[in-house]
Protein backbone atom coordinates (compact mmCIF):
# COMPACT_ATOMS: atom_id res chain seq x y z
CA UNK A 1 -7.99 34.08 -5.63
CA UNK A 2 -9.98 31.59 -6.96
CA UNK A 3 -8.31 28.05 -7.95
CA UNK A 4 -10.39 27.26 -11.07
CA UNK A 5 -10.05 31.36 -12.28
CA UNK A 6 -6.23 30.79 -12.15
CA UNK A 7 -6.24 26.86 -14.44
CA UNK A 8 -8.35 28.68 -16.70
CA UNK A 9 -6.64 31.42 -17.49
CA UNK A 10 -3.34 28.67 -18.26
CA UNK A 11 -5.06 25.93 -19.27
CA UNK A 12 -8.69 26.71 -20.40
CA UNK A 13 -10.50 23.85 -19.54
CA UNK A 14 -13.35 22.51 -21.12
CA UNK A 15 -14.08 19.21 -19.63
CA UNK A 16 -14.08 17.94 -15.56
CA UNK A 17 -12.05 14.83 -15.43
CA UNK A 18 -12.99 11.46 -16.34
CA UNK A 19 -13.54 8.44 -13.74
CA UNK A 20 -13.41 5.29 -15.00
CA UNK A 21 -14.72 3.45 -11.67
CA UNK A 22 -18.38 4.85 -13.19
CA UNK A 23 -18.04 3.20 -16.22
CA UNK A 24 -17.13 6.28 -18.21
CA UNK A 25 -14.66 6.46 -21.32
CA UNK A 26 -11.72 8.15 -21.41
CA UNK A 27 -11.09 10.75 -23.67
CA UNK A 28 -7.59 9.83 -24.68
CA UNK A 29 -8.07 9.58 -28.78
CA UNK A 30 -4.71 8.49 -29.78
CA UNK A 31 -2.89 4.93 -28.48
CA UNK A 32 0.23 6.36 -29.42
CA UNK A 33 2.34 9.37 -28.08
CA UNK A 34 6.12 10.80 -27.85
CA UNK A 35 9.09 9.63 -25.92
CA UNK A 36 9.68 11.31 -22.76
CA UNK A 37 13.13 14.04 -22.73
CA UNK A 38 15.04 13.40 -19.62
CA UNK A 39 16.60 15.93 -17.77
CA UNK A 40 20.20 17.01 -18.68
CA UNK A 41 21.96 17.79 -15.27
CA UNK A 42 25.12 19.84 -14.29
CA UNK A 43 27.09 16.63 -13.56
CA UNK A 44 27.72 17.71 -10.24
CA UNK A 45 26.60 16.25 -7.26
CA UNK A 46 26.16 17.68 -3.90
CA UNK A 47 27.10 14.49 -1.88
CA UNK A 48 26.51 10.97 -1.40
CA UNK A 49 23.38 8.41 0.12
CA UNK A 50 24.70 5.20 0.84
CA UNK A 51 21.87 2.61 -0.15
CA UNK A 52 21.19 -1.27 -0.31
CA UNK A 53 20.95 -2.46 -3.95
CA UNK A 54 19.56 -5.05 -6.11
CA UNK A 55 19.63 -6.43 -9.63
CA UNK A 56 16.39 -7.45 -11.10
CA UNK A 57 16.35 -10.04 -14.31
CA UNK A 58 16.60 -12.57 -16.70
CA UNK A 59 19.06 -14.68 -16.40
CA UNK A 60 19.58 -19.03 -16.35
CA UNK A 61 20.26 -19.96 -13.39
CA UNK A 62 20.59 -23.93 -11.66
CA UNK A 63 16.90 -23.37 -10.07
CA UNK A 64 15.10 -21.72 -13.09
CA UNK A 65 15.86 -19.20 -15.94
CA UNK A 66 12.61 -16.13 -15.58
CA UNK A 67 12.58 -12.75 -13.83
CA UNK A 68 13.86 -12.60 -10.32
CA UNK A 69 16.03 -10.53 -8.30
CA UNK A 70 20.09 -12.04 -9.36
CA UNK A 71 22.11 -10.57 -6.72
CA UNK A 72 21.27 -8.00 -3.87
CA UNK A 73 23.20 -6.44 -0.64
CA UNK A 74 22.58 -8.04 2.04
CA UNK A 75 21.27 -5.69 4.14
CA UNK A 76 17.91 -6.02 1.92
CA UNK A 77 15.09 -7.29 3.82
CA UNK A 78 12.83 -9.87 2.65
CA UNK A 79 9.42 -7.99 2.69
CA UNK A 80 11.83 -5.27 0.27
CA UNK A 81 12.62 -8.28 -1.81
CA UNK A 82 9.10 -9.33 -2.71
CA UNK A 83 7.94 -5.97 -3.15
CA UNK A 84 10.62 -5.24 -5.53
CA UNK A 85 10.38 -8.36 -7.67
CA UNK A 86 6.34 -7.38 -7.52
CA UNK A 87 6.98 -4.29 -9.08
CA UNK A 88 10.30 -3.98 -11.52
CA UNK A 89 9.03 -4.75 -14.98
CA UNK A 90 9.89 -7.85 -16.51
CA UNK A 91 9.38 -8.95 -20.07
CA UNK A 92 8.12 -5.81 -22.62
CA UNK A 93 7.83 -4.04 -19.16
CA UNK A 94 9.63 -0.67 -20.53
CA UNK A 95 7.06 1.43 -22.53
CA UNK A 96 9.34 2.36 -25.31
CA UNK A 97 11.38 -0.68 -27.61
CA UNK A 98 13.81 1.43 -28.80
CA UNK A 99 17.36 0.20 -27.46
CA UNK A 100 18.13 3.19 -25.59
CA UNK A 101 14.72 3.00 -23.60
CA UNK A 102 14.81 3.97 -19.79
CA UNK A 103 12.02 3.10 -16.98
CA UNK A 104 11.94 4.71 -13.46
CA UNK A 105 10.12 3.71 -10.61
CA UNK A 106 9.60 5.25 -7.00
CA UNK A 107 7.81 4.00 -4.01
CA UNK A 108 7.79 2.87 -0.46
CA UNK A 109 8.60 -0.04 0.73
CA UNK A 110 6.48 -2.28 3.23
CA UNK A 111 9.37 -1.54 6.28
CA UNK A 112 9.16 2.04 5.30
CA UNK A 113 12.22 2.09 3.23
CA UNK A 114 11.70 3.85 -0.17
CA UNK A 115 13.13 2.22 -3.23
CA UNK A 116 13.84 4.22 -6.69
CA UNK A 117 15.16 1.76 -9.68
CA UNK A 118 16.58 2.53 -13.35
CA UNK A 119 15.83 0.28 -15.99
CA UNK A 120 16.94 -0.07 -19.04
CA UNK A 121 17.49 -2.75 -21.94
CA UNK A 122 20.26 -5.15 -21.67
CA UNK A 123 21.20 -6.84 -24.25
CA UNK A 124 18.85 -10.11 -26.18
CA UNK A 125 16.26 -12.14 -23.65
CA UNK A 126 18.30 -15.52 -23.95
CA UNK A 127 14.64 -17.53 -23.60
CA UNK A 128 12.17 -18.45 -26.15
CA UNK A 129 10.22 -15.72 -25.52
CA UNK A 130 13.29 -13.37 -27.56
CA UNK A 131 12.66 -9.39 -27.54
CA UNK A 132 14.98 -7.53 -25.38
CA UNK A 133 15.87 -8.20 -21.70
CA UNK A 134 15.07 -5.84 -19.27
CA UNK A 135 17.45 -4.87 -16.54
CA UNK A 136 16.46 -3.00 -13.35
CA UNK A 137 19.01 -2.08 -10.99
CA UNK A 138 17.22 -0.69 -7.67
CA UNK A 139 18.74 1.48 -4.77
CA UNK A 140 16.82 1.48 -0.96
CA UNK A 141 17.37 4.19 1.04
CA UNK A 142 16.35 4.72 4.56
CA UNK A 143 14.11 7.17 5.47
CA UNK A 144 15.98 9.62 7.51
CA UNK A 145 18.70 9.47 4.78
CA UNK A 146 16.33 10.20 1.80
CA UNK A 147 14.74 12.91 3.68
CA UNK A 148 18.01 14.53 4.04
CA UNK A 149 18.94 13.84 0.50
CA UNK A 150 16.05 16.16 -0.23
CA UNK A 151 13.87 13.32 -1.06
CA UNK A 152 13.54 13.64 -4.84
CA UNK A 153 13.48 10.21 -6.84
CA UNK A 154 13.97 12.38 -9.79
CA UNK A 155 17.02 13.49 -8.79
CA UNK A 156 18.16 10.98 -6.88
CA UNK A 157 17.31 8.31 -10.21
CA UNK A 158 19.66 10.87 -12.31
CA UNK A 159 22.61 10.26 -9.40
CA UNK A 160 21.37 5.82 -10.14
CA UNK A 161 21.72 6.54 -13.88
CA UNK A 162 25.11 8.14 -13.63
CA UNK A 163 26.83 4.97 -11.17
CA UNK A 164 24.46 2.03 -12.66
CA UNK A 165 25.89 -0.85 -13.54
CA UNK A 166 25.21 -4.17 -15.41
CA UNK A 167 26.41 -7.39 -14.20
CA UNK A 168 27.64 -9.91 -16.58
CA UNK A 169 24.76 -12.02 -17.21
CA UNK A 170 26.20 -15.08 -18.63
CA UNK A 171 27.35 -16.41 -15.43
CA UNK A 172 24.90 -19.10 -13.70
CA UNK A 173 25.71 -17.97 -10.29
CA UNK A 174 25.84 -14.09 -8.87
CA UNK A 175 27.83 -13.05 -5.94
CA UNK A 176 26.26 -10.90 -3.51
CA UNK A 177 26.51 -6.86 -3.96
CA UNK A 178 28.01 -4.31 -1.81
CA UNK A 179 26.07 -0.61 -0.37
CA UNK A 180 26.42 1.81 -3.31
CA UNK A 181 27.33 5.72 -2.79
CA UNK A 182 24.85 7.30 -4.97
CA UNK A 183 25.09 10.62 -6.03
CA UNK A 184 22.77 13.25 -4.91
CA UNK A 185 22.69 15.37 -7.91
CA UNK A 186 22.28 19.30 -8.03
CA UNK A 187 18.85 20.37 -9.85
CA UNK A 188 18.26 20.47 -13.49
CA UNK A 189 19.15 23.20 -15.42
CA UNK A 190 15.35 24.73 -15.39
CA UNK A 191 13.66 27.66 -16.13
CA UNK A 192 12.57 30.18 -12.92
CA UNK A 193 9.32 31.12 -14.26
CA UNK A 194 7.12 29.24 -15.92
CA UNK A 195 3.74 30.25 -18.16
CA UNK A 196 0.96 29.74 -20.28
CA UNK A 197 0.55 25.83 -21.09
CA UNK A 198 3.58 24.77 -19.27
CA UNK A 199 2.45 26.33 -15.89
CA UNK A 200 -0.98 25.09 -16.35
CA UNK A 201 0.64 21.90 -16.65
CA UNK A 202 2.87 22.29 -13.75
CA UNK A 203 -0.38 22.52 -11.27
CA UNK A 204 -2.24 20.25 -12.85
CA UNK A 205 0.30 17.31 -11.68
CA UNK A 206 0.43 19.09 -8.50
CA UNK A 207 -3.37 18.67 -7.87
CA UNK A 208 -2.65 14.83 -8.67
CA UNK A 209 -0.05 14.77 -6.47
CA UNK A 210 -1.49 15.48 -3.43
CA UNK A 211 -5.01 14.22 -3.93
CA UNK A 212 -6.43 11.27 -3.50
CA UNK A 213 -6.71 9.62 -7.16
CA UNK A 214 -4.09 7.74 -9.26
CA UNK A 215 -3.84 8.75 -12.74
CA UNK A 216 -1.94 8.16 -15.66
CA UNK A 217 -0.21 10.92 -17.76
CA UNK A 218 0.06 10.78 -21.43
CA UNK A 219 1.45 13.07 -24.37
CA UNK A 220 3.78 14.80 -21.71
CA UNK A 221 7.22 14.85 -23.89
CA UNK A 222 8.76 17.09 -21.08
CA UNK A 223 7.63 15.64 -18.24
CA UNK A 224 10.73 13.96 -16.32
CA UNK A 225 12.29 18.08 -16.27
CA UNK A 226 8.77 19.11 -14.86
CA UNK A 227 7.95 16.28 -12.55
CA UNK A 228 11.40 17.04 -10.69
CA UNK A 229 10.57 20.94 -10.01
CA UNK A 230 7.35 19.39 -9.15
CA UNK A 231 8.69 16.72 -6.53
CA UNK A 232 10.53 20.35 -5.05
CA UNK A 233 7.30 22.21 -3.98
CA UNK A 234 5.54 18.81 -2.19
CA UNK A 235 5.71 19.14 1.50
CA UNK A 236 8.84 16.77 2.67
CA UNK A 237 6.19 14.75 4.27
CA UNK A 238 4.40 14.04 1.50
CA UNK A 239 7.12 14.03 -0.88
CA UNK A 240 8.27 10.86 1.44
CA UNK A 241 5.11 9.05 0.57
CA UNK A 242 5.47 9.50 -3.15
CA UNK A 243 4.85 6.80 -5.93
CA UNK A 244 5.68 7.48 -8.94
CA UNK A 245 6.67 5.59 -12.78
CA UNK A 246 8.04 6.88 -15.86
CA UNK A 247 8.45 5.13 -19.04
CA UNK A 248 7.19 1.99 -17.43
CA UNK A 249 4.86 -0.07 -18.73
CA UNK A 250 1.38 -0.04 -16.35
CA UNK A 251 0.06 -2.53 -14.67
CA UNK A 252 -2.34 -2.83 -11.60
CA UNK A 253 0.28 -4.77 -9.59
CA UNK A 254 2.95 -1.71 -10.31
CA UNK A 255 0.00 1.04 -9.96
CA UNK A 256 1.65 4.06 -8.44
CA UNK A 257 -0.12 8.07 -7.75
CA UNK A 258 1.18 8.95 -10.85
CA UNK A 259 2.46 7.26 -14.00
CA UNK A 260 4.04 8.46 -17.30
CA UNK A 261 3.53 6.56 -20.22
CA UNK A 262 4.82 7.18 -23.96
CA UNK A 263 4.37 4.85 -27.08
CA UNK A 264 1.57 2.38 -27.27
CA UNK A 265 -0.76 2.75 -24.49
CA UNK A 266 -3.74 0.57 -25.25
CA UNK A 267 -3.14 -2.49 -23.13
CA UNK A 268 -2.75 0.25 -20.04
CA UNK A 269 -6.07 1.16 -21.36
CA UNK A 270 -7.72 -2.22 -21.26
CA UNK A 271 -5.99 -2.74 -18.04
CA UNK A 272 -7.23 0.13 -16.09
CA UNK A 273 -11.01 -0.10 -17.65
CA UNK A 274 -13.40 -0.48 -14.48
CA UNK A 275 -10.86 1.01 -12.31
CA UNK A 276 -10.23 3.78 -10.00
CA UNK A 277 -7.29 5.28 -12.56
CA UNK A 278 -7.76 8.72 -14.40
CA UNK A 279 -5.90 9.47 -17.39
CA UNK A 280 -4.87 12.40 -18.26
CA UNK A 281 -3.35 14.58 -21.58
CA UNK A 282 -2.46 17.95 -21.98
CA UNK A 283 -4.56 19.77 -23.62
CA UNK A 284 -7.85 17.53 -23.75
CA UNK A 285 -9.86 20.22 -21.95
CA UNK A 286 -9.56 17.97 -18.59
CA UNK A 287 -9.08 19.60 -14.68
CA UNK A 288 -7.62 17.79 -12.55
CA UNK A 289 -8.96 19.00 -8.87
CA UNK A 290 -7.76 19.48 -5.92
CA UNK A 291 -10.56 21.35 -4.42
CA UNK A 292 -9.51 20.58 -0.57
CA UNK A 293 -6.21 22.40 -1.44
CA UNK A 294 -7.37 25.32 -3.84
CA UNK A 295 -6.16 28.17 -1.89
CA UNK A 296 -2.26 26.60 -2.02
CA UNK A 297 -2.17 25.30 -5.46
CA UNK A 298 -3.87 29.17 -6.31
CA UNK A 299 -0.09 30.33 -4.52
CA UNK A 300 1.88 27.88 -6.26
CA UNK A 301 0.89 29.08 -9.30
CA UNK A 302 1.03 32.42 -8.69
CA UNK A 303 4.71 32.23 -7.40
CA UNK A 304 5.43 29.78 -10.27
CA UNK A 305 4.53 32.42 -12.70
CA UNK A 306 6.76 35.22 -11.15
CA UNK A 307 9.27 33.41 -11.11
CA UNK A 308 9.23 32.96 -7.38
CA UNK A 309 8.77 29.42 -7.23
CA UNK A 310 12.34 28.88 -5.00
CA UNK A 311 10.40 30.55 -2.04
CA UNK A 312 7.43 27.75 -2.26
CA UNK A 313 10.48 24.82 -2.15
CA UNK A 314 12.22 26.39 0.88
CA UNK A 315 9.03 26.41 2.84
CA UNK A 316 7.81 22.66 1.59
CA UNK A 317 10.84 21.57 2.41
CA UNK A 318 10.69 22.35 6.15
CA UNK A 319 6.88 20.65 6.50
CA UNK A 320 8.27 17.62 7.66
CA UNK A 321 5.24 16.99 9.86
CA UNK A 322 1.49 15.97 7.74
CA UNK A 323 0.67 18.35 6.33
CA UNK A 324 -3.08 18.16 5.35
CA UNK A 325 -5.21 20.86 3.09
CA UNK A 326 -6.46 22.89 5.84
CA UNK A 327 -3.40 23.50 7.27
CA UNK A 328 -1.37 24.33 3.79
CA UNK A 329 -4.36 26.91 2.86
CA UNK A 330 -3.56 28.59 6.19
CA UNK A 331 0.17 28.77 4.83
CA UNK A 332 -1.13 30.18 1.59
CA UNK A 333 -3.34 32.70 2.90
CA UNK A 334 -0.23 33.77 5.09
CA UNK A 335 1.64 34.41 2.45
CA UNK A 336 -0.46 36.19 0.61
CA UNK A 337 -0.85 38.58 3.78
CA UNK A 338 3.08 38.73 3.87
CA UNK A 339 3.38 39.46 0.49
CA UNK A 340 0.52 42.21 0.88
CA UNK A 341 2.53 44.14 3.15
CA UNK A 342 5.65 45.24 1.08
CA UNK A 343 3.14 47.41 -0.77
CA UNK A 344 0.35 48.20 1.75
CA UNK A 345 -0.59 51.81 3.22
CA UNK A 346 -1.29 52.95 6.48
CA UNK A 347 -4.80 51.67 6.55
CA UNK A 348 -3.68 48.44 5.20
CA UNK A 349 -1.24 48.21 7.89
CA UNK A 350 -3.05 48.96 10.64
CA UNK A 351 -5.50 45.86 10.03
CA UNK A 352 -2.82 43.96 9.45
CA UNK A 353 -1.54 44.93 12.76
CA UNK A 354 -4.85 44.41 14.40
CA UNK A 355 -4.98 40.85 12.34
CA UNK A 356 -1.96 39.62 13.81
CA UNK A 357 -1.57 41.42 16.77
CA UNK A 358 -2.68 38.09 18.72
CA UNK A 359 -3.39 35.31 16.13
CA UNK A 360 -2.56 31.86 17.22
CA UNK A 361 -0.06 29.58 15.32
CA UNK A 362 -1.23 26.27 14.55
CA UNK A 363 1.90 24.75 13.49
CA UNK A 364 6.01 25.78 13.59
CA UNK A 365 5.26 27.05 10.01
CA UNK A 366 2.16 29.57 10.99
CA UNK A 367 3.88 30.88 13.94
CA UNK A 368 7.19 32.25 11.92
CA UNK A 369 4.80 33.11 8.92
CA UNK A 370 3.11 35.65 11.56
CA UNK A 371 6.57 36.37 13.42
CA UNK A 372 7.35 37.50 9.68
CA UNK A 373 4.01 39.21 9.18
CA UNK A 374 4.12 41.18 12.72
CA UNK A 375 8.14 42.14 12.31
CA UNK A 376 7.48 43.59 8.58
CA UNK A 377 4.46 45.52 9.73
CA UNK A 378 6.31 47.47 12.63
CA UNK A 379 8.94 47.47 9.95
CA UNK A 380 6.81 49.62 6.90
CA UNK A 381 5.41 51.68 9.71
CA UNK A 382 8.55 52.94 10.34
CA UNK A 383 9.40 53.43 6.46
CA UNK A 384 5.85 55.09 6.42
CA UNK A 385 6.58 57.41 9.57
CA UNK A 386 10.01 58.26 8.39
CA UNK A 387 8.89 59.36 5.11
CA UNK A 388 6.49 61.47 6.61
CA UNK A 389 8.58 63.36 9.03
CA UNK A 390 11.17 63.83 5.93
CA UNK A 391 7.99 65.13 3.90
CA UNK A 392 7.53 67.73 7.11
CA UNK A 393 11.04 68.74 7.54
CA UNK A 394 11.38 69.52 3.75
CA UNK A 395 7.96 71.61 3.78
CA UNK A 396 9.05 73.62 6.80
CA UNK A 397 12.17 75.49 4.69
C-alpha cells in the first residue's frame, strides 16, 4: 500500500514540508495557539522505578541567587548535572504564564542515563527580574530500569507529576535528596481506533519520530494523550533514544526530535530561522516524510484505524535491538502476509506456502513472524481440507 495514498486519504496534503536550513519561510500564520490537555490517568500504577533526583531553581543562596540545580541525590553524576542545568528552563522558560502551567522534558543523558523532569510555577521569582519562578524537579533513571518500565516519558512524567514535590525555597542552604519511587502509571484512558484527522495526525508524529529531522509542533491541543500512544508503537530501541519537550519554551540549547509548543511562539520562530528545525501544524497542508520507512508507517496506520493498534505495541516493544527502516518494512510486509492468510484460498495458500517454505529470518522478529506465517498456513489448509471432505460426505447421502 502506498504511504503517501494512505496520509492523503487522512490528512489531504497540499504542501511538502518546509526546511528552514534553505532559507525558506515557514508557513505557520498565527504566533499564538491553545494550551495543551494533559492526559487524565486511572490513578493506578503498575509498580515502581527507583531514580536519582534533582531540583532545578531560583533560589538566594551564600554563593549567588540565579538558576542552578538546589539540591540533588547523590548518586547524580556530574556530566548529568551540567546537562540538566543546560536544559531545564529557567526564567519565562514554560510556554504558557498561566499559574497552573506545566513543562516536560525527556532526553538522554551524556552517561546514557535518560532524564524526564516536570516543571511547573512556584510561587514569585524573589529577584529583580519578578515574573514567576520556575521549578523543575527531574528524575534519572538507568537504562535497563526505564526499558523495563516500558520506557515512556509520557507515562512515566504522569507517575513525576503525581509524587513531585517542592522544597521550601526560603531557606539559604538545601540538604541533599534521597532516590524517589516513582510510579509507573497504567496507560491513559484512550480510544482503540483512531480516524480521519486524528489518525492522520497520529502518523504524521510518527514519521518525525523516527526520521532524521527535529521539528516543532504547534496548534496540537491534544497532543500529550496522542504523543503517549505514540511513544507505545516506537521500537524499545528507539523509544530509548527519544527527546522530547512539551509546554517548554524552545531554545537551541534545549532542542530535542520533537517539541510542543502552545501560546506565543514567535521568539521560537526567530530562534530557529536559518536552522535545521521544521515546524509543523495540523492542518497546514504539510507531510511530514518518512520515505525510508513507508511500508511500516503504511501498517501503523492501517492497524491504527481498525482498531488494532495493541498488536503494533506488543511487537515494538520486543525490538530491543536497532531497528533501522529496512528491517521494520520487512516486519510490515510480514504482517501483511500474516494477516492475508486468515482469509486466503487455496491458491493463495499454496504461494504462501511456497513463499515461506524456506525464507530466511533476518532478525528474532522475522523468524517468529514466518514461524507464525508457516504454522497458520498448514493450519487453513486443514480448515480448507476439512470443509471439503464435510462438503463430500454431505453430497454422498
Amino acid at each position: 500500500m502506498d504511504y503517501r495514498s494512505a496520509l492523503n486519504r487522512a490528512i489531504r496534503p497540499s504542501a511538502r514540508p518546509i526546511d528552514v536550513s534553505r532559507g525558506e519561510s515557514s508557513t505557520v500564520q498565527t504566533a499564538e495557539f491553545p494550551g495543551i490537555a494533559w492526559a487524565e490517568h486511572a490513578g493506578q500504577a503498575s509498580g515502581v522505578v527507583t531514580c536519582e533526583q534533582a531540583v532545578f531553581t531560583s533560589a538566594p543562596s551564600p554563593m549567588g541567587a540565579g538558576y542552578r540545580i538546589v539540591s540533588a541525590s547523590p548518586g547524580l553524576k556530574a556530566d548529568e548535572r551540567t546537562e540538566i542545568t543546560r536544559r531545564s528552563p529557567s526564567h519565562n522558560g514554560l510556554c504558557s504564564r498561566q499559574i497552573d502551567a506545566v513543562g516536560m522534558m525527556a532526553y538522554v543523558l551524556p552517561s546514557g542515563r535518560y532524564c524526564i523532569s516536570h516543571s511547573h510555577y512556584a510561587g514569585a521569582e524573589h529577584t529583580a527580574r519578578g515574573g514567576q519562578r520556575v521549578y523543575t524537579h527531574a528524575i534519572v533513571i538507568d537504562t535497563d530500569a526505564y526499558r523495563q518500565a516500558g520506557a515512556n516519558p509520557v507515562r512515566l512524567h504522569a507517575g513525576l507529576r503525581s509524587c513531585t514535590h517542592t522544597i521550601d525555597l526560603s531557606r539559604r542552604h538545601f540538604d541533599p535528596l534521597a532516590t524517589i519511587d516513582v510510579p509507573i502509571m497504567r496507560p491513559a484512558l484512550r480510544p482503540s481506533r483512531l480516524s480521519g484527522e486524528r489518525l492522520g495526525q497520529f502518523v504524521q508524529l510518527l514519521a518525525a519520530t523516527m526520521g532524521e529531522r527535529s521539528w516543532i509542533v504547534v496548534g496540537l491541543s491534544q497532543s500529550v494523550s496522542l504523543l503517549e500512544g505514540l511513544v507505545d508503537v516506537i521500537p524499545l530501541s528507539a523509544r530509548a533514544a527519544l527527546s522530547l519537550s512539551v509546554g517548554v519554551s524552545y531554545t537551541l540549547t534545549r532542542q530535542v526530535r520533537l517539541a510542543f509548543l502552545e501560546g506565543d511562539c514567535r521568539e521560537a520562530q526567530r530562534a530557529t530561522r536559518g536552522h535545521d528545525v521544521r515546524w509543523w501544524q495540523p492542518g497546514d497542508g504539510q507531510l511530514i516524510d518518512w520515505e525510508d520507512g513507508a511500508e511500516w508507517l503504511a501498517v501503523v496506520r492501517d492497524y491504527a484505524a481498525a482498531g488494532r493498534i495493541s498488536r503494533i505495541s506488543q511487537i515494538a516493544e520486543r525490538l530491543v535491538a536497532p531497528t533501522p527502516a529496512p528491517t521494520l518494512n520487512r516486519l510490515a510486509r510480514l504482517l501483511r502476509d500474516l494477516d492475508r492468510v486468515e482469509r486466503a484460498d487455496e491458491q493463495l495458500l499454496a504461494e504462501l506456502h511456497e513463499k515461506y517454505a524456506s525464507a530466511p529470518a533476518l532478525s528474532t522478529e522475522e523468524g517468529e513472524f514466518i514461524a507464525q506465517i508457516q504454522s497458520r498456513v498448514a493450519a487453513r489448509f486443514a480448515e480448507i481440507s476439512e470443509r471439503n471432505q464435510s462438503r463430500d460426505r454431505e453430497g454422498a447421502y
